[in-house]
C-alpha atoms as a PDB file:
ATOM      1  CA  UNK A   1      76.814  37.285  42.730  1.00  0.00           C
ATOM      2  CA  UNK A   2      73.503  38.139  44.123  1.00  0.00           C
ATOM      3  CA  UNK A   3      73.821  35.279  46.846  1.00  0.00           C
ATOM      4  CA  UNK A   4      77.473  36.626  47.928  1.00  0.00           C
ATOM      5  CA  UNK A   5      75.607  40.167  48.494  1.00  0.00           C
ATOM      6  CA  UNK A   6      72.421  38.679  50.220  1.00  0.00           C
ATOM      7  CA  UNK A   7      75.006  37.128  52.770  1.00  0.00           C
ATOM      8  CA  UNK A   8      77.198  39.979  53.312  1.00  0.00           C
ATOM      9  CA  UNK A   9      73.798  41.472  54.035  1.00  0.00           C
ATOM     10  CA  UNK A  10      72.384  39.709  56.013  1.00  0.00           C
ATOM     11  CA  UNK A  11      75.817  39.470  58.297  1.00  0.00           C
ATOM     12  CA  UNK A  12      75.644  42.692  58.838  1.00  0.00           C
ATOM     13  CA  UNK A  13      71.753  42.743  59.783  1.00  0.00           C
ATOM     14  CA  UNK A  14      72.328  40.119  62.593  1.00  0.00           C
ATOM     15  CA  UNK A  15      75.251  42.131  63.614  1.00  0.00           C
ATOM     16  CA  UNK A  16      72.397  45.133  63.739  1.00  0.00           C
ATOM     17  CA  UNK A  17      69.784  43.506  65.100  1.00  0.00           C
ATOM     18  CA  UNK A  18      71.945  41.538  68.016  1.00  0.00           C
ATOM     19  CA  UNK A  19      72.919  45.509  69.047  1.00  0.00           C
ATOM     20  CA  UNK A  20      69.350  46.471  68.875  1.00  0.00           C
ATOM     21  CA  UNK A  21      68.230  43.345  70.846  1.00  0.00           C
ATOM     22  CA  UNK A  22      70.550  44.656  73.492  1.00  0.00           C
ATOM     23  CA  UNK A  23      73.438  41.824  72.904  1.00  0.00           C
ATOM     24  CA  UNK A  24      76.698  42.152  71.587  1.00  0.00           C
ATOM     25  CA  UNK A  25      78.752  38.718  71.226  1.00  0.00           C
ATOM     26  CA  UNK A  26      82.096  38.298  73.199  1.00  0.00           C
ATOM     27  CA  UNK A  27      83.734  38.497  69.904  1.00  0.00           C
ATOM     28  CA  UNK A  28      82.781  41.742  68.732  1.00  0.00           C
ATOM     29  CA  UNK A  29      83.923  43.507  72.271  1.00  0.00           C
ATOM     30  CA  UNK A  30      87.025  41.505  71.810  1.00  0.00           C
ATOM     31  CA  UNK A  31      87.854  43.196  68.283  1.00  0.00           C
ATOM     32  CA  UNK A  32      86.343  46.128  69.070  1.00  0.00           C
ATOM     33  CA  UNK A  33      88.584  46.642  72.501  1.00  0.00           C
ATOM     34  CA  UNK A  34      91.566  45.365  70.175  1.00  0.00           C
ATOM     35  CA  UNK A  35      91.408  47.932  68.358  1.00  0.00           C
ATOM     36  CA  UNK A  36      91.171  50.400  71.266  1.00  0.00           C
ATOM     37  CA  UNK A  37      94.017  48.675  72.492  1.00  0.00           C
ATOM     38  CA  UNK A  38      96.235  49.239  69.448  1.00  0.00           C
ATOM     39  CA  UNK A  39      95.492  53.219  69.757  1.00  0.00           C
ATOM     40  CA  UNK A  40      96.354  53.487  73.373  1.00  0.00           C
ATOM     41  CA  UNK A  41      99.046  51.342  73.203  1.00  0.00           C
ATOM     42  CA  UNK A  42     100.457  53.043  70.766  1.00  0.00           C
ATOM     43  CA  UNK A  43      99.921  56.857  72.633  1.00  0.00           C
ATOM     44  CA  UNK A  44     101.276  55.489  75.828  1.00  0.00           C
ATOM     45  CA  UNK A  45     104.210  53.818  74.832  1.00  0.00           C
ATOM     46  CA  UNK A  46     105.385  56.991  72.499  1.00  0.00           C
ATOM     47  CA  UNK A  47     104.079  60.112  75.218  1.00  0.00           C
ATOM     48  CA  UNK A  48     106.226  57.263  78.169  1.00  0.00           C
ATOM     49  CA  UNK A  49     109.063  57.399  75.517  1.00  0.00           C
ATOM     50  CA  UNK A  50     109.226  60.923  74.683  1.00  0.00           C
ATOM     51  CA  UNK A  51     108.738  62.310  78.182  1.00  0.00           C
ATOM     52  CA  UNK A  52     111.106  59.854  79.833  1.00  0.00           C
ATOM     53  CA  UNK A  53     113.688  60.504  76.898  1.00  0.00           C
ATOM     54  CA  UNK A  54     113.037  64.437  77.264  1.00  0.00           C
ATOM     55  CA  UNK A  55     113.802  63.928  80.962  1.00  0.00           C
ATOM     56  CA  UNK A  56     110.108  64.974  82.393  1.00  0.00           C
ATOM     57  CA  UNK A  57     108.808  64.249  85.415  1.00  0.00           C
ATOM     58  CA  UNK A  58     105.987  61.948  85.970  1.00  0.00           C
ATOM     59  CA  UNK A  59     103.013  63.692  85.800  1.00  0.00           C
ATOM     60  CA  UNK A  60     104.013  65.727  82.366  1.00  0.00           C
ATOM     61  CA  UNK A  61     104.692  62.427  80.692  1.00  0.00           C
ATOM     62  CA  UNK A  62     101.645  60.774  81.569  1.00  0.00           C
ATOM     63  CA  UNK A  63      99.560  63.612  80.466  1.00  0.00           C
ATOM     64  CA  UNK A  64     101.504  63.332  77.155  1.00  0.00           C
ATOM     65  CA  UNK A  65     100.787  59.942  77.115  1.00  0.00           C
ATOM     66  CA  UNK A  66      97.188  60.051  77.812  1.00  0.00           C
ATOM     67  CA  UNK A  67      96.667  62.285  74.941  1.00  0.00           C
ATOM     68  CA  UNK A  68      98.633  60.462  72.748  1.00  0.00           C
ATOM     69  CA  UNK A  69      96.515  57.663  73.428  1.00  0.00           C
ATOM     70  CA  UNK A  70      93.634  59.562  72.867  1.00  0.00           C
ATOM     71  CA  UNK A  71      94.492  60.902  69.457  1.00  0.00           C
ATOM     72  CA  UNK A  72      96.127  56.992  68.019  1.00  0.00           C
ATOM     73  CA  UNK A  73      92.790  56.243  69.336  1.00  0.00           C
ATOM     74  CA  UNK A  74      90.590  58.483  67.555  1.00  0.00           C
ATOM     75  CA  UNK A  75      92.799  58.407  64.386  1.00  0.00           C
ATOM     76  CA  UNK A  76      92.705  54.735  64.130  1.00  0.00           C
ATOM     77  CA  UNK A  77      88.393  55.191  64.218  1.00  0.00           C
ATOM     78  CA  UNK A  78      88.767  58.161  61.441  1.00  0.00           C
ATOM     79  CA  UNK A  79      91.020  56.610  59.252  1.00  0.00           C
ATOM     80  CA  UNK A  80      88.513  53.661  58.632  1.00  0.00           C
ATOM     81  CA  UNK A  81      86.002  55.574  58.664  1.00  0.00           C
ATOM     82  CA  UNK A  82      87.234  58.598  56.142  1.00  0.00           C
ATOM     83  CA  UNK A  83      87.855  55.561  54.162  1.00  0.00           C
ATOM     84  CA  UNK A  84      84.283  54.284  53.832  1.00  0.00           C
ATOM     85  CA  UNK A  85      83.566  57.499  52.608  1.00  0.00           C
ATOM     86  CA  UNK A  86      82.129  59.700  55.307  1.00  0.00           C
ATOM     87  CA  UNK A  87      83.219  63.394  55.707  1.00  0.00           C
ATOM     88  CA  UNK A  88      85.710  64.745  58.417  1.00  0.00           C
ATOM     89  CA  UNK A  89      83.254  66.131  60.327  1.00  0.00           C
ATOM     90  CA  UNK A  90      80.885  63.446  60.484  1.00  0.00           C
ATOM     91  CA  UNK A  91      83.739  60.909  61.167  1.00  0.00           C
ATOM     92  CA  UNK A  92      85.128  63.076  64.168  1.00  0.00           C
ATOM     93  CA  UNK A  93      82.330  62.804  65.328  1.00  0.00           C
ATOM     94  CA  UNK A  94      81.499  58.912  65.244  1.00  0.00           C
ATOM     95  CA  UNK A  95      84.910  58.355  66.371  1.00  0.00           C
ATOM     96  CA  UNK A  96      84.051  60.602  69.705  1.00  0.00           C
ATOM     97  CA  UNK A  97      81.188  58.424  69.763  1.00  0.00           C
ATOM     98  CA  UNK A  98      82.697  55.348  69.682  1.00  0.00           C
ATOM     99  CA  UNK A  99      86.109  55.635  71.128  1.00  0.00           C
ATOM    100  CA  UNK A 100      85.938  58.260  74.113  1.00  0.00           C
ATOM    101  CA  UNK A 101      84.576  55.503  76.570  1.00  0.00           C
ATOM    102  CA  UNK A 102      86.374  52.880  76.169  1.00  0.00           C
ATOM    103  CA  UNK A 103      89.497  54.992  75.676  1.00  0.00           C
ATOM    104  CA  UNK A 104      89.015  56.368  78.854  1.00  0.00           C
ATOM    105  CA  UNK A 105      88.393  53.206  80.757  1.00  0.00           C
ATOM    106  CA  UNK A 106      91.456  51.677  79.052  1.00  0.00           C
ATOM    107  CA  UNK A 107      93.653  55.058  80.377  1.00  0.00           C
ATOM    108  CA  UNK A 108      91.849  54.612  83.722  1.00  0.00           C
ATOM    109  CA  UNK A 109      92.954  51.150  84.099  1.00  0.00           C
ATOM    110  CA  UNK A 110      96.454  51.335  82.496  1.00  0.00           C
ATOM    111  CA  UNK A 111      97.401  54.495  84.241  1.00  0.00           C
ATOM    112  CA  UNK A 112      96.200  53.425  87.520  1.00  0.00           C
ATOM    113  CA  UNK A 113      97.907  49.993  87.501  1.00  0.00           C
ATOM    114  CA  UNK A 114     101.184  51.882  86.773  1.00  0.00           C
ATOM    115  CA  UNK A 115     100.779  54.663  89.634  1.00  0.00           C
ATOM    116  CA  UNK A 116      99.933  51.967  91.831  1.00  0.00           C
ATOM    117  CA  UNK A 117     102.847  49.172  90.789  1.00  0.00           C
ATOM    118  CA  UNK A 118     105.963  49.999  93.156  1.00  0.00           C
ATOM    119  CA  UNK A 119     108.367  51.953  91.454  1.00  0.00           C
ATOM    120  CA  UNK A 120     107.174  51.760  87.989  1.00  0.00           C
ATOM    121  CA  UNK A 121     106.454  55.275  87.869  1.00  0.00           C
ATOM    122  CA  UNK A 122     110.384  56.132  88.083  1.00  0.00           C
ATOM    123  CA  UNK A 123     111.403  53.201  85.694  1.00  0.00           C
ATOM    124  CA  UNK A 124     113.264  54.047  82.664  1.00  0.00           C
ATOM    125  CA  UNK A 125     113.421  53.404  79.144  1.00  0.00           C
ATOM    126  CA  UNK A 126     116.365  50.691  79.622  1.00  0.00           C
ATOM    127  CA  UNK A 127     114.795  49.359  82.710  1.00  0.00           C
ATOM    128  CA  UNK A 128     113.027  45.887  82.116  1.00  0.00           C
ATOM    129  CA  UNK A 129     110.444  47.016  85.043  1.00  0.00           C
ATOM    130  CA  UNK A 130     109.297  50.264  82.265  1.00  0.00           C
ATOM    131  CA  UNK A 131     108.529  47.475  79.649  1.00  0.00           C
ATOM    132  CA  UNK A 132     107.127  45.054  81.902  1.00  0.00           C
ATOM    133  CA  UNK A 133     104.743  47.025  84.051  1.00  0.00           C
ATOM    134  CA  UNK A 134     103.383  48.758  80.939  1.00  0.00           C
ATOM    135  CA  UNK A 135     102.469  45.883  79.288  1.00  0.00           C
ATOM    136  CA  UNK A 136     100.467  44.503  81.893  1.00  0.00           C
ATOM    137  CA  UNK A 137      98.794  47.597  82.649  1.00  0.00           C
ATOM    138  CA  UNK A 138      97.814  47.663  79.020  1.00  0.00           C
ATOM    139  CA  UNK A 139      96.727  43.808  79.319  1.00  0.00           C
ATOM    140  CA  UNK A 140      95.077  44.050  82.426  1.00  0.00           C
ATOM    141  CA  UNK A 141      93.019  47.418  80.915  1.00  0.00           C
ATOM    142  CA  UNK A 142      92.244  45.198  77.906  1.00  0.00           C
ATOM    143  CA  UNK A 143      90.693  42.530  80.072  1.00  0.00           C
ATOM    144  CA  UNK A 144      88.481  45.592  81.814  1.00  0.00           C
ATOM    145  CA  UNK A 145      87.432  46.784  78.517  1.00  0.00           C
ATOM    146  CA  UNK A 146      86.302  44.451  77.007  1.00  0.00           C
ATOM    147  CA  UNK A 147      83.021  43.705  78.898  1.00  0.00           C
ATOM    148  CA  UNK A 148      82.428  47.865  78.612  1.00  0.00           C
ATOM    149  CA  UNK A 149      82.792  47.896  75.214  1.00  0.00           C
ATOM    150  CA  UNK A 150      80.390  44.653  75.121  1.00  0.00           C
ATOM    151  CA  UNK A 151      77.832  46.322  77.159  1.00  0.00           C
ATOM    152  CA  UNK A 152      77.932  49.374  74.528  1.00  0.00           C
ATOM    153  CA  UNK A 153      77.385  47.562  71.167  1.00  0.00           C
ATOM    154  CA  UNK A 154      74.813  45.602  72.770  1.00  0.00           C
ATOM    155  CA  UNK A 155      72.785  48.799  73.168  1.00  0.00           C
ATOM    156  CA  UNK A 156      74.100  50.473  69.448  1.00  0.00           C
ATOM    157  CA  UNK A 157      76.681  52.441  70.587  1.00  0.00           C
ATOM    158  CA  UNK A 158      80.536  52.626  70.810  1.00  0.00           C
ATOM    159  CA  UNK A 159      82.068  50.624  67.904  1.00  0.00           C
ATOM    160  CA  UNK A 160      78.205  49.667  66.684  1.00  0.00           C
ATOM    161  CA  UNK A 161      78.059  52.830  65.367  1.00  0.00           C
ATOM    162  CA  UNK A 162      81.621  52.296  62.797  1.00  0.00           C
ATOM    163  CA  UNK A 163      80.647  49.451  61.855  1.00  0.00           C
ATOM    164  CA  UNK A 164      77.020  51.232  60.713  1.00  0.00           C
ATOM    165  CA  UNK A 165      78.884  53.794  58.791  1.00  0.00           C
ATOM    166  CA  UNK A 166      81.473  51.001  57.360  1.00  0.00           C
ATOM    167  CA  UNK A 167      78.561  49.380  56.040  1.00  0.00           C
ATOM    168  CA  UNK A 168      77.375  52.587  53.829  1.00  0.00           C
END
């Protein structure tokens, strides 16, 4: 039993001390930007359907969907965190911490791919272009992400910090 501790331990300390040396593996940016990815993913694909469904125009439905992302973002980051045991408070605020870059490069990227894509912007819900040009936007954000996300739990921050508190 003590040996099964020791290791989780000292997992978790090489996980520490590679963020303190100023390295973060590929790995953890990868997981980290996953989950990032499953929060946006999830906001822009409900604010696209709602405001394309409601009938809005373009700019109301990606503002709705950039906040959606925002908040499946941040909720994914509380919910494991609130479940380790922290308070609300202090998990808002780690989840600001750790999300609020790499959420916003992910929007950046995604958003701009779709403004830019000819005539994805006026695509709708039944149109195979919608569907398509979202999910490379998303996949072509994840592939920017990652190496931000890499370059912040190198130096203790973004998703170093949940994975201190999931530790406690």
């Amino acid at each position: 039993m003590d040996h099964e501790h020791t290791a989780h331990t000292h997992t978790h300390t090489g996980h520490t001390d590679a963020a303190q040396a100023g390295g973060a593996s590929w790995s953890t940016a990868v997981q980290a930007t996953l989950h990032c990815l499953t929060g946006c993913a999830i906001g822009e694909v409900l604010g696209m359907v709602i405001g394309t469904a409601l009938g809005w125009g373009n700019l109301p439905t990606t503002v709705l969907a950039i906040v959606l992302a925002f908040f499946f973002g941040y909720s994914l980051t509380l919910r494991g965190v609130l479940k380790a045991g922290m308070g609300f408070r202090a998990a808002l605020r780690v989840a600001l911490a750790a999300d609020t870059l790499s959420i916003a490069v992910m929007e950046l990227i995604d958003n701009g791919v779709i403004v830019l894509w000819p005539d994805a912007m006026d695509a709708e819900l039944a149109d195979l272009l919608f569907w398509v040009s979202l999910a490379i936007s998303l996949a072509i954000a994840f592939v920017v992400t990652v190496p931000v996300n890499k370059w912040m739990i190198g130096r203790g921050k973004g998703h170093a910090v949940v994975h201190q508190h999931h530790a406690h």
